[in-house]
Protein backbone atom coordinates (compact mmCIF):
# COMPACT_ATOMS: atom_id res chain seq x y z
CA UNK A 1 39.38 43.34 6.43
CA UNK A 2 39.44 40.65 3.25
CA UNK A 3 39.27 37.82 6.08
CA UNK A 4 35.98 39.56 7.73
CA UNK A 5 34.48 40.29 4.16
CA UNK A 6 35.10 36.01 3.69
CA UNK A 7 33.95 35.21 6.75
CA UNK A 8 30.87 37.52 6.08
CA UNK A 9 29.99 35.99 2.53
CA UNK A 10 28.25 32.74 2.87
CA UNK A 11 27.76 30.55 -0.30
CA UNK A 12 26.42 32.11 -3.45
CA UNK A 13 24.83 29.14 -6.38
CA UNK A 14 25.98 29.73 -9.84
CA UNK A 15 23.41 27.25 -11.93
CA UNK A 16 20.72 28.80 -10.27
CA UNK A 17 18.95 25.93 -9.12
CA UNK A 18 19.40 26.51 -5.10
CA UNK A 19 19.88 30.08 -4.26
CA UNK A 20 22.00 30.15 -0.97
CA UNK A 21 22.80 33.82 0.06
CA UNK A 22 21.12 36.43 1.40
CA UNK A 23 20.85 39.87 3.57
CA UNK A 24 21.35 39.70 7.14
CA UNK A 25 18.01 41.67 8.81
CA UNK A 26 18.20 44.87 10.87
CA UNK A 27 18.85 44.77 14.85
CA UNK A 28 21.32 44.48 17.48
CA UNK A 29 21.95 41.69 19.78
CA UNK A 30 22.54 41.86 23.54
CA UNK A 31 25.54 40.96 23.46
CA UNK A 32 26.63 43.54 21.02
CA UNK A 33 24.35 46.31 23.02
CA UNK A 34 26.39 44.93 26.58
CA UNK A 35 29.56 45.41 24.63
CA UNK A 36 28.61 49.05 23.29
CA UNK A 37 27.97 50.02 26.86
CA UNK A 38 31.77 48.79 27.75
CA UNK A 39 33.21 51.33 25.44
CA UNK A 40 35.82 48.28 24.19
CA UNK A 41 36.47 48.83 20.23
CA UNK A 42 37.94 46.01 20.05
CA UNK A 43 35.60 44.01 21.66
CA UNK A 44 32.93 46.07 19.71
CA UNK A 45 34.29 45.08 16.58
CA UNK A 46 34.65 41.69 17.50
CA UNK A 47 31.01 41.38 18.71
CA UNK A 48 29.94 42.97 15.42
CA UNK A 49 32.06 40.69 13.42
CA UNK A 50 30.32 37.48 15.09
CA UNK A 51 26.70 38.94 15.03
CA UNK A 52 26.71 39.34 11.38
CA UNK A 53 27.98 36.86 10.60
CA UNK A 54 26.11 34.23 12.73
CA UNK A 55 22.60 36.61 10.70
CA UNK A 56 24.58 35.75 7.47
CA UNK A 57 24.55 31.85 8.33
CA UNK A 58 20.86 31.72 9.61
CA UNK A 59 19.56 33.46 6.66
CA UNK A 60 21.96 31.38 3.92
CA UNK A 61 20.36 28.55 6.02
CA UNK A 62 17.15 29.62 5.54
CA UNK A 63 17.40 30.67 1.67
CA UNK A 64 18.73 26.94 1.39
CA UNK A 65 15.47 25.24 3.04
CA UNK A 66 13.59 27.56 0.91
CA UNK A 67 14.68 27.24 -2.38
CA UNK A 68 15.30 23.16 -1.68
CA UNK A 69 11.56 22.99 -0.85
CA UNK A 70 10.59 24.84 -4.02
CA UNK A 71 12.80 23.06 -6.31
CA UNK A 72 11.68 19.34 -4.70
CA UNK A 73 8.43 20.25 -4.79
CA UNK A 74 8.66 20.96 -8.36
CA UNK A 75 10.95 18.32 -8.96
CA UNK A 76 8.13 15.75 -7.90
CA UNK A 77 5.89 17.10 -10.03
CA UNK A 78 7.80 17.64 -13.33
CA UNK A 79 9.68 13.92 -13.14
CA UNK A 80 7.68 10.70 -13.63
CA UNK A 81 9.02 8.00 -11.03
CA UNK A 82 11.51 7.69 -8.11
CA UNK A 83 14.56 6.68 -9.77
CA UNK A 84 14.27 10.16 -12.17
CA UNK A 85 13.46 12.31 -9.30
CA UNK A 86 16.61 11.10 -7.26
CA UNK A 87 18.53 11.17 -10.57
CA UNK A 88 18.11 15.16 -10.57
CA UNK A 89 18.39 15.31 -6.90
CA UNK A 90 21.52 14.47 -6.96
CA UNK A 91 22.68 15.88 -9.91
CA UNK A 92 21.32 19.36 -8.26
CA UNK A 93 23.39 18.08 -5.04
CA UNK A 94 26.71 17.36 -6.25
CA UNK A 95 26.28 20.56 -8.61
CA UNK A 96 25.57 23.29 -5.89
CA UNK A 97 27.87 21.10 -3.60
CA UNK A 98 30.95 21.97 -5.79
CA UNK A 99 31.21 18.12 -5.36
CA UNK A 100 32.53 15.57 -7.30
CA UNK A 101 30.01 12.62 -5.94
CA UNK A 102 26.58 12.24 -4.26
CA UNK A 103 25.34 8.87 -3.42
CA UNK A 104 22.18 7.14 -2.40
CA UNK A 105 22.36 4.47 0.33
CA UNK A 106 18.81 2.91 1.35
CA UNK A 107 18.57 0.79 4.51
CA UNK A 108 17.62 -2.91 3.59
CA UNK A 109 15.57 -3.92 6.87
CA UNK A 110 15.04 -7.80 5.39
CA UNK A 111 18.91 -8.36 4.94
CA UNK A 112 19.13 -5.67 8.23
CA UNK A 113 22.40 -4.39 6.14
CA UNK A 114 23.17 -1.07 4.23
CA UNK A 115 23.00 -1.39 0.13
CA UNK A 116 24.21 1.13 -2.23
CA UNK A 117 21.37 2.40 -4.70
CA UNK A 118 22.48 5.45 -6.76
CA UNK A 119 25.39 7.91 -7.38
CA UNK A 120 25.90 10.76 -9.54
CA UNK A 121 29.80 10.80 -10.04
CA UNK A 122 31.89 13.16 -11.83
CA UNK A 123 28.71 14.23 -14.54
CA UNK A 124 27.12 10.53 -15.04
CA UNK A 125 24.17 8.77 -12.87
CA UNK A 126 25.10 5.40 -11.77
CA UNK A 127 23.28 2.72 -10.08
CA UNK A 128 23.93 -0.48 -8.31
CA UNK A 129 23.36 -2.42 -11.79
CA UNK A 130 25.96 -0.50 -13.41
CA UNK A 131 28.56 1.00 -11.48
CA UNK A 132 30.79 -1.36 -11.77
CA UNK A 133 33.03 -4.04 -9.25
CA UNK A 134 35.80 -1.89 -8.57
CA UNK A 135 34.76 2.10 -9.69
CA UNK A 136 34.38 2.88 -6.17
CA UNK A 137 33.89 1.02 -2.96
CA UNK A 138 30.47 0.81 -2.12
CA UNK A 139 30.10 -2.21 -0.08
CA UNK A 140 32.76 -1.29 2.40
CA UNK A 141 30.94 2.36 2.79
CA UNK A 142 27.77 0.61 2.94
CA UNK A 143 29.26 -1.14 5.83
CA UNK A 144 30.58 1.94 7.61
CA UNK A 145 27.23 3.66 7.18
CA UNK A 146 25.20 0.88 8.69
CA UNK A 147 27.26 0.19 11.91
CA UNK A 148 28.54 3.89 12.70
CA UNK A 149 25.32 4.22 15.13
CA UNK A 150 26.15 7.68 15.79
CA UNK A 151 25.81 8.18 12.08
CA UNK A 152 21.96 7.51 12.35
CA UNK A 153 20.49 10.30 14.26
CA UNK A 154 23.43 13.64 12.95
CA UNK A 155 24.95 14.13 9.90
CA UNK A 156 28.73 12.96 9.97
CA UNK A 157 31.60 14.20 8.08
CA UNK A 158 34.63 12.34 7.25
CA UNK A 159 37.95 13.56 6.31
CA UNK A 160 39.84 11.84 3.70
CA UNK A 161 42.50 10.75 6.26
CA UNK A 162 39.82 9.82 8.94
CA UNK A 163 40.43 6.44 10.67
CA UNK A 164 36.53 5.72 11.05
CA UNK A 165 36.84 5.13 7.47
CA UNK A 166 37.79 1.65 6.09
CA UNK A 167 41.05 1.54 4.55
CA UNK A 168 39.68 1.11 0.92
CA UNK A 169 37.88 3.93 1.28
CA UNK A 170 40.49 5.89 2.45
CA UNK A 171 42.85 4.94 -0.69
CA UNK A 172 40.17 5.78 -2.96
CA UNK A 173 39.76 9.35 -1.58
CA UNK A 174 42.88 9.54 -1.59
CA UNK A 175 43.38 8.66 -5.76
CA UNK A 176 40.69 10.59 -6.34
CA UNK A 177 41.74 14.04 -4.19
CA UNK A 178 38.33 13.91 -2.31
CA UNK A 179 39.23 15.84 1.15
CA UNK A 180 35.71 15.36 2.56
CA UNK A 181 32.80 13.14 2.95
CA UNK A 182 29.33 14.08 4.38
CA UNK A 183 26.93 11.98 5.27
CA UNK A 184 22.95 12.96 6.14
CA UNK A 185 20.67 10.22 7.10
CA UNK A 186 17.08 9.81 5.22
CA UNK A 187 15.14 10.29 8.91
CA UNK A 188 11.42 10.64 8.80
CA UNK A 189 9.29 9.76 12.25
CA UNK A 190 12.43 8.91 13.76
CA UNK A 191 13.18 6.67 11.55
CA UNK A 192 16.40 5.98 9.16
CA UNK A 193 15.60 4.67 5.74
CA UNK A 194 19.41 5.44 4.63
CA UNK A 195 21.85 8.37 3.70
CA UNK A 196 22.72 10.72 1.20
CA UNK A 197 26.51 11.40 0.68
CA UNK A 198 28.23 14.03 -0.75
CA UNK A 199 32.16 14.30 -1.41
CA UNK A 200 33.96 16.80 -1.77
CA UNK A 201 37.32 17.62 -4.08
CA UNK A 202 38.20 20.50 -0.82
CA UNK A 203 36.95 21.88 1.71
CA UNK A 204 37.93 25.99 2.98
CA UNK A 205 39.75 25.96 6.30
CA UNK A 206 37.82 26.60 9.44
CA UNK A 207 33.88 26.85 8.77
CA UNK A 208 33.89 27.51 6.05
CA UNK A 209 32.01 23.73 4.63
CA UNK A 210 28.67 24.40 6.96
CA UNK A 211 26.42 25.54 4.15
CA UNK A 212 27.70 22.15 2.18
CA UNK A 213 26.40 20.34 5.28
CA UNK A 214 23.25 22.40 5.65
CA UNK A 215 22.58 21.80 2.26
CA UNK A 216 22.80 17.87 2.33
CA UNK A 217 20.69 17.78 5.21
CA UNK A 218 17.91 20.26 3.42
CA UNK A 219 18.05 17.92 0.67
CA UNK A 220 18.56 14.64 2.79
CA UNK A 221 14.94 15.62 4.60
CA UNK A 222 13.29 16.25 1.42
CA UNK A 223 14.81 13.00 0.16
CA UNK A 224 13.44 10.98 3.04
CA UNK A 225 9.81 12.35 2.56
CA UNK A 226 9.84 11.42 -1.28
CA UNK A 227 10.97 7.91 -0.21
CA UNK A 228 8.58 7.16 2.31
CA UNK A 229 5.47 8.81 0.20
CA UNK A 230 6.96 6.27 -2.94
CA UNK A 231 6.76 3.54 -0.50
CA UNK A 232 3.57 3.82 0.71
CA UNK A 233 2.38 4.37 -2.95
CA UNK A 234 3.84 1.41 -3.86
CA UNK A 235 2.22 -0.60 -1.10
CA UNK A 236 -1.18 0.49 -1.61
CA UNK A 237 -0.64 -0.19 -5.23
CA UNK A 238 0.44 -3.80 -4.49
CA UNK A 239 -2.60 -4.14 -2.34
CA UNK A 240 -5.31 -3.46 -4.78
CA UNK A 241 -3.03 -5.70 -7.40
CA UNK A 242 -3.70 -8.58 -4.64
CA UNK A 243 -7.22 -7.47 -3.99
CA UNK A 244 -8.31 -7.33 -7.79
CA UNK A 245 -6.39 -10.91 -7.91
CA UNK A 246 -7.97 -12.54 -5.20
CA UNK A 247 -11.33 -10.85 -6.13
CA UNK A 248 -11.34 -12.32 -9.80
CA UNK A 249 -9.61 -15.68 -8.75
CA UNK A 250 -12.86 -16.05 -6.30
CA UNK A 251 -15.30 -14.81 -9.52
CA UNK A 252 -13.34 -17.81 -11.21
CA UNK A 253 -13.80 -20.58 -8.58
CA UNK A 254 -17.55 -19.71 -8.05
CA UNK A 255 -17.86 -20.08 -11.63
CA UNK A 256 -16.39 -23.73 -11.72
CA UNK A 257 -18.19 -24.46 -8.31
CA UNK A 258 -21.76 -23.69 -9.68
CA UNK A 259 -21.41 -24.73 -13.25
CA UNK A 260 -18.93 -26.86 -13.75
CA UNK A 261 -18.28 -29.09 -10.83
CA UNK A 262 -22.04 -29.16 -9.75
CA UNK A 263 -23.03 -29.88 -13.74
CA UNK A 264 -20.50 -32.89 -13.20
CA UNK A 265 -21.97 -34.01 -9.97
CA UNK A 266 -25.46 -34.21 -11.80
CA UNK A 267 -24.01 -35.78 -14.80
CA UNK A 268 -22.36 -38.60 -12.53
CA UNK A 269 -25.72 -39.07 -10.64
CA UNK A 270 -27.44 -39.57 -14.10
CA UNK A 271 -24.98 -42.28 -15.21
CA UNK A 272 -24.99 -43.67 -12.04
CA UNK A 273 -28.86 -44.07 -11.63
CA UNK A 274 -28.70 -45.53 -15.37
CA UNK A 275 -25.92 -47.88 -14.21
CA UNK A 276 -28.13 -49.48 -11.58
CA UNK A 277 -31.17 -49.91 -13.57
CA UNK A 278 -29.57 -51.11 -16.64
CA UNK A 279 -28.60 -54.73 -15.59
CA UNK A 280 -30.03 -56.26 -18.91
CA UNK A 281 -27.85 -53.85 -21.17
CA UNK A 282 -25.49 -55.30 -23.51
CA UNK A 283 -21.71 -55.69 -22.51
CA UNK A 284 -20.42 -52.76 -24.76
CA UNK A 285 -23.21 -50.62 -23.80
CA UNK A 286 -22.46 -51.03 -20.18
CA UNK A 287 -18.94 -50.68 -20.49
CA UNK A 288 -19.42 -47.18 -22.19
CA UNK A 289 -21.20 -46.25 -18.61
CA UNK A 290 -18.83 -47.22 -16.65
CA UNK A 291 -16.27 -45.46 -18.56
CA UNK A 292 -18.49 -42.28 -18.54
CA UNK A 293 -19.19 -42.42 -14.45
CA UNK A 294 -14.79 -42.88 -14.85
CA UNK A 295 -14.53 -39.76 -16.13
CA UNK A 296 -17.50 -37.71 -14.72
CA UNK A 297 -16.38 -38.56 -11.60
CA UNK A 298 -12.68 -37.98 -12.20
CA UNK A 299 -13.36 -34.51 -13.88
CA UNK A 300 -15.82 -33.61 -10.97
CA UNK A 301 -12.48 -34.24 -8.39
CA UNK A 302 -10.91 -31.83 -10.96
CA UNK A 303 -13.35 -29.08 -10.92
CA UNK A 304 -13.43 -29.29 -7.44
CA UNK A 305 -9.20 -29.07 -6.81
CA UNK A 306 -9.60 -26.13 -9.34
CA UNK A 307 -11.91 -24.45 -7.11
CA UNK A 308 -9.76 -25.36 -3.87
CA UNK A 309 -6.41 -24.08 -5.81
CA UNK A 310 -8.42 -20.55 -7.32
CA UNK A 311 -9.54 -20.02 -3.06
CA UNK A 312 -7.30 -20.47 -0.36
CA UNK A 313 -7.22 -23.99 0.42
CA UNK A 314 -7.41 -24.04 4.00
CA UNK A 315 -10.74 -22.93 4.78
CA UNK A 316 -11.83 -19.53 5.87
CA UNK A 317 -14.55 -20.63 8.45
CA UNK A 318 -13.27 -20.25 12.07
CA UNK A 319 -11.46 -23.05 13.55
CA UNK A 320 -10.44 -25.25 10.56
CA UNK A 321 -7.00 -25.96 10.37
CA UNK A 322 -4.72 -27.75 8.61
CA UNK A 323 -5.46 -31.39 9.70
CA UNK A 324 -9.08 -30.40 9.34
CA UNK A 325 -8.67 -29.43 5.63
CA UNK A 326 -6.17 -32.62 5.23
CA UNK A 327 -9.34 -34.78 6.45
CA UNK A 328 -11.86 -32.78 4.59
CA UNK A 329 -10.09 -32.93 1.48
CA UNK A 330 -9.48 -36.93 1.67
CA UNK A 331 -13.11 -37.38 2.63
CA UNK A 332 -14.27 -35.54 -0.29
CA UNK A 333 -11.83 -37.75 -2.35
CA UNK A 334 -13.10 -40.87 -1.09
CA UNK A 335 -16.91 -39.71 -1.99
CA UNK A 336 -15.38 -39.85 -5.74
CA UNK A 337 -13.49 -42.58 -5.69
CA UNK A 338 -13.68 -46.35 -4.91
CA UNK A 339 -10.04 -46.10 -3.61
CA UNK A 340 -9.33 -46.75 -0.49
CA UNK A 341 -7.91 -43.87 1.67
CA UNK A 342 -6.15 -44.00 4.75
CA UNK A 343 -5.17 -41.17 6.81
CA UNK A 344 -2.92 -40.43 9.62
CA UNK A 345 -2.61 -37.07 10.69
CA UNK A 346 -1.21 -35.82 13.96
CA UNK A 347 -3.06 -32.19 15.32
CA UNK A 348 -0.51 -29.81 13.95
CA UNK A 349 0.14 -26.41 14.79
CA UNK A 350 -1.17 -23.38 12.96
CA UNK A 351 1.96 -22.32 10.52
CA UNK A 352 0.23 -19.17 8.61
CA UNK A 353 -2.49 -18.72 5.96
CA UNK A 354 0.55 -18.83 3.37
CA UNK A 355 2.71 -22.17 3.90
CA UNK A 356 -0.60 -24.06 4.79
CA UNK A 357 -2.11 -22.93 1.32
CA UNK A 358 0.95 -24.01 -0.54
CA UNK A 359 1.09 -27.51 1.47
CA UNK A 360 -2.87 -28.23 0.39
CA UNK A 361 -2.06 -27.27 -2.89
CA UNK A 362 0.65 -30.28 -2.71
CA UNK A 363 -1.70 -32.54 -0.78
CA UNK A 364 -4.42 -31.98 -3.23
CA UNK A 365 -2.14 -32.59 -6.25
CA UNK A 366 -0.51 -35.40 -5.16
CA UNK A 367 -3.86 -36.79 -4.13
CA UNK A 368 -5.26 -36.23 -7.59
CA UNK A 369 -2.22 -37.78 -9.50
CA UNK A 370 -2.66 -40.67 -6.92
CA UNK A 371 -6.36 -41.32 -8.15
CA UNK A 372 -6.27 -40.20 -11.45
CA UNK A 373 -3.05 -42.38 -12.71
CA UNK A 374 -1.63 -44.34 -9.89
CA UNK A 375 -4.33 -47.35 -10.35
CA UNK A 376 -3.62 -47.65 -6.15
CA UNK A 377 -5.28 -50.63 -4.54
CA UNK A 378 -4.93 -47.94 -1.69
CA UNK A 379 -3.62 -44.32 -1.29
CA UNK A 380 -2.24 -43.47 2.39
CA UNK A 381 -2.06 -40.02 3.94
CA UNK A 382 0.27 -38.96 6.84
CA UNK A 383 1.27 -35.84 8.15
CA UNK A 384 3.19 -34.97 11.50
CA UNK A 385 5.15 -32.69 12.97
CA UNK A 386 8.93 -32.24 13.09
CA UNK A 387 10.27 -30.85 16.15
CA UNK A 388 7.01 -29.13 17.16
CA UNK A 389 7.75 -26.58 14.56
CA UNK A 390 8.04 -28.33 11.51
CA UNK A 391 5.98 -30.62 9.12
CA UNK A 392 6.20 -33.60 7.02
CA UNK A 393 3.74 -34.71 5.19
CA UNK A 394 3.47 -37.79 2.88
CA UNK A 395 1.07 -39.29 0.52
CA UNK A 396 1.54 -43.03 -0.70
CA UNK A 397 0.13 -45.33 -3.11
CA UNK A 398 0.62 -48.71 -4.19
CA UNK A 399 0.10 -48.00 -7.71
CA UNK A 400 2.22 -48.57 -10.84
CA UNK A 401 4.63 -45.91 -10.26
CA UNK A 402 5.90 -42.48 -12.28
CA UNK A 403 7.30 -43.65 -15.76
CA UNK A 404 10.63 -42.45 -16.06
CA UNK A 405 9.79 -40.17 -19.09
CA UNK A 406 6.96 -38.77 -16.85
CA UNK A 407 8.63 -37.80 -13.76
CA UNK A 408 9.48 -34.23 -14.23
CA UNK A 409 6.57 -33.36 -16.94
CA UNK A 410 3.30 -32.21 -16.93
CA UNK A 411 1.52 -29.06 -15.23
CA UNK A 412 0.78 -30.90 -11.83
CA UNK A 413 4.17 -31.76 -10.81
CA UNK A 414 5.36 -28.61 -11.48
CA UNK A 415 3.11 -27.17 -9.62
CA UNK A 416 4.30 -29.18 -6.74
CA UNK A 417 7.49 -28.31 -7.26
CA UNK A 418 6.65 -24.53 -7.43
CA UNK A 419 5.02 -24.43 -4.48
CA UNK A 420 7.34 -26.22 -2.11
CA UNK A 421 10.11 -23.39 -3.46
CA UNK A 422 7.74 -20.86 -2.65
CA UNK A 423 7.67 -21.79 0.99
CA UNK A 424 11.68 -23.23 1.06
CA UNK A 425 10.37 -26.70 1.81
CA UNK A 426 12.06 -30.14 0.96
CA UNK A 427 9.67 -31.95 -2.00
CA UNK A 428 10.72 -35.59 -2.16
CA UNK A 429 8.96 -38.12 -4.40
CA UNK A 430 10.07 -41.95 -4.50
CA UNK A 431 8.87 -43.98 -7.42
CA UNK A 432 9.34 -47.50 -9.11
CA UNK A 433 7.68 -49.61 -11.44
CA UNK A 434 4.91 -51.56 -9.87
CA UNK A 435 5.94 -50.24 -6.67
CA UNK A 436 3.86 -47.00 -6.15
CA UNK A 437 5.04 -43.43 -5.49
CA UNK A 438 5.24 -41.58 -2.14
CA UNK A 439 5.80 -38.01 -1.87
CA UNK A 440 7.09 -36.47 0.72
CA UNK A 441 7.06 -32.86 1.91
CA UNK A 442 9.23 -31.53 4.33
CA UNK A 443 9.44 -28.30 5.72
CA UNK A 444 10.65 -26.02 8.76
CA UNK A 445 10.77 -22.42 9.76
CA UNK A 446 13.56 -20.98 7.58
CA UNK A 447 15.71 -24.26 8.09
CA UNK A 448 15.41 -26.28 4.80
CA UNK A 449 17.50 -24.98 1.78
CA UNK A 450 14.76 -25.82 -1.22
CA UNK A 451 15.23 -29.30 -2.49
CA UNK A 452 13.73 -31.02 -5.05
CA UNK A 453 14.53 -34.62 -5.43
CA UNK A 454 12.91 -37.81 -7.27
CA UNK A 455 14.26 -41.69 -6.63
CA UNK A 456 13.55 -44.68 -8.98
């Protein structure tokens, strides 16, 4: 009778957190009323035995849903981000779990690979940051986790001795005593964001583990739900971030448009009109003017690549591309400049609102450095594709070249050099002394490692 009273029990908490026993409810199965009607004792008792204690295991199963939905519940209210409210879940886990570890292990969909995130082992929290290279093998589990495909729909557990696992992995359960591993995937919608693990120092003969499974899986679907919610928080977050951004980068440009730029147009119109109708002036007087149209009109272009660096380059009206904005932006040049500008540009293909803003940001930089310092007899603009997927673009002058002192300085060629990381693209720019400087951009759909080089 000892074995029926165990077999009867279920699994009773001791902290308290996750109450999972209960009372089996009145009523008799079929089976047991079929039996009954035999007249078999044996049988009878047998029928008995099984009926109670398949009532035992649906209501332990049910006290564990229960009191894992109130303590989650208040869990999410009580801690203030993710990483604390996985902290406790865990520590909760591998508590009621009698369990030495419980792990995190979130799906990365870019790197389409598994990646350890967080661990409560033996008493302490760990994460990926600070575990450490060799306290426990998380990149070959990671690996196991990912490809076992059975592993994604049903919670698995592994043995200590259990051939699915890599042999690391093995040896390490094996120093540490850990006879069991389970592992619940994070599914929500049908769809796996990762697992929750839980090992286990022993595990009772028989069936005696099920309400260690039942109670990763309670906690693996409240797990998921916290995940995904976090997630979508944190999207909608970043989405109003970008939305205030691009909002008060627009207020900006607007601002510089309408004062700034158009005060400098009017300004270079004055000096201008005074220019033509001041042929008797004296030299000095006249060579003031022409210095002030110099500038007015150079700070004008400035205003005006200000405003087309604060908005998205490429325009927004329908059908303007990017060897559309290349022409518009070398016309508006040449209105502001006595410079000749040549340009050769092939009809490219669209390649997405964000590489195409980063490569007029280039064009428009190099374009200004061209006519602001290169004192060019003439600038020259070409841009074609590279094999039908790619681009290179270049912009020449026959100018007096980058001094060497000068080549990696100042705000503009940084910039360049930001923005051709930003998209992986290959930023090239040839100089010499009394030679002129050509840069060259050169980029292709996740081909080109980022480059940065500059020749004298």
């Amino acid at each position: 009778m000892a074995e029926e009273s165990d077999a009867l029990s279920g699994k009773n908490s001791t902290s308290g957190a996750v109450e999972t026993s209960g009372e089996c409810g009145g009523g008799i199965d079929e089976s047991v009323r079929r039996v009954l009607e035999s007249g078999d004792a044996e049988a009878l008792r047998s029928a008995l035995l099984k009926e109670a204690t398949g009532r035992r295991r649906a209501e332990c199963l049910a006290n564990i849903e229960t009191e894992i939905t109130k303590y989650t519940l208040d869990l999410l209210v009580r801690v203030p981000n993710l990483d604390a409210f996985f902290h406790a879940l865990l520590k909760t886990l591998a508590e009621e779990g009698e369990s030495h570890a419980a792990g995190v292990w979130l799906i990365n969909e870019e790197k389409q690979s598994c990646e350890f995130w967080m661990a409560h082992l033996y008493g302490e929290v760990f994460t990926a940051t600070n575990l450490g290279p060799t306290l426990f093998p998380r990149l070959a589990m990671a690996d196991l986790l990912f490809a076992h495909k059975p592993g994604w729909e049903q919670t698995i557990e592994y043995r200590s001795d259990d051939v699915r696992l890599p042999e690391i992995v093995r040896d390490f359960n094996s120093e540490q005593g850990l006879f069991s591993t389970v592992a619940a995937p994070l599914l929500l919608g049908g769809k796996n964001l990762g697992w929750i693990t839980l090992c286990a120092a022993e595990t009772p003969e028989g069936n005696g583990a099920w309400w260690r499974i039942a109670l990763v899986e309670s906690i693996a679907r409240h797990a998921a739900l916290a995940l995904h919610k976090s997630r979508l928080f944190e999207q909608k977050r970043a989405e109003e971030r970008r939305k205030a951004i691009l909002e008060e980068r627009n207020r900006i440009a607007r601002d510089i448009h309408d004062n700034l730029a158009q005060g400098f147009g009017a300004i270079l119109m004055q000096l201008q009109a005074a220019q033509r109708g001041g042929a008797q002036l004296p030299p000095s007087v006249a060579r003031s003017i022409d210095t002030a149209i110099e500038l007015a009109r150079s700070h004008m272009v400035e205003a005006r690549r200000s405003v087309g660096a604060l908005r998205p380059n490429v325009s927004d009206s329908e059908g303007e591309d990017l060897t559309k904005a290349i022409k518009r932006v070398a016309e508006l040049a040449r209105k502001t400049s006595d410079i000749p500008i040549d340009v050769h540009v092939e009809d490219l293909p669209r390649f997405g609102d964000g590489v195409e803003r980063e490569v007029m940001g280039i064009a428009q930089e190099a374009l200004t450095n061209a006519l602001r310092h290169a004192r060019a007899q003439r600038i020259t603009i070409r841009a074609s594709t590279v094999n039908s997927i790619g681009l290179r673009l270049s912009i020449a002058d026959d100018g007096r070249g980058i001094p060497r002192e000068r080549e990696s300085s100042g705000f503009g060629m940084t910039s360049m050099h930001e923005r051709a990381e930003r998209i992986g693209a290959s930023l090239t720019i040839v100089t010499a002394p009394r030679s002129g400087t050509e840069v060259v951009l050169a980029w292709e759909p996740a081909a080109l490692p980022t480059q940065v080089h500059a020749f004298n």
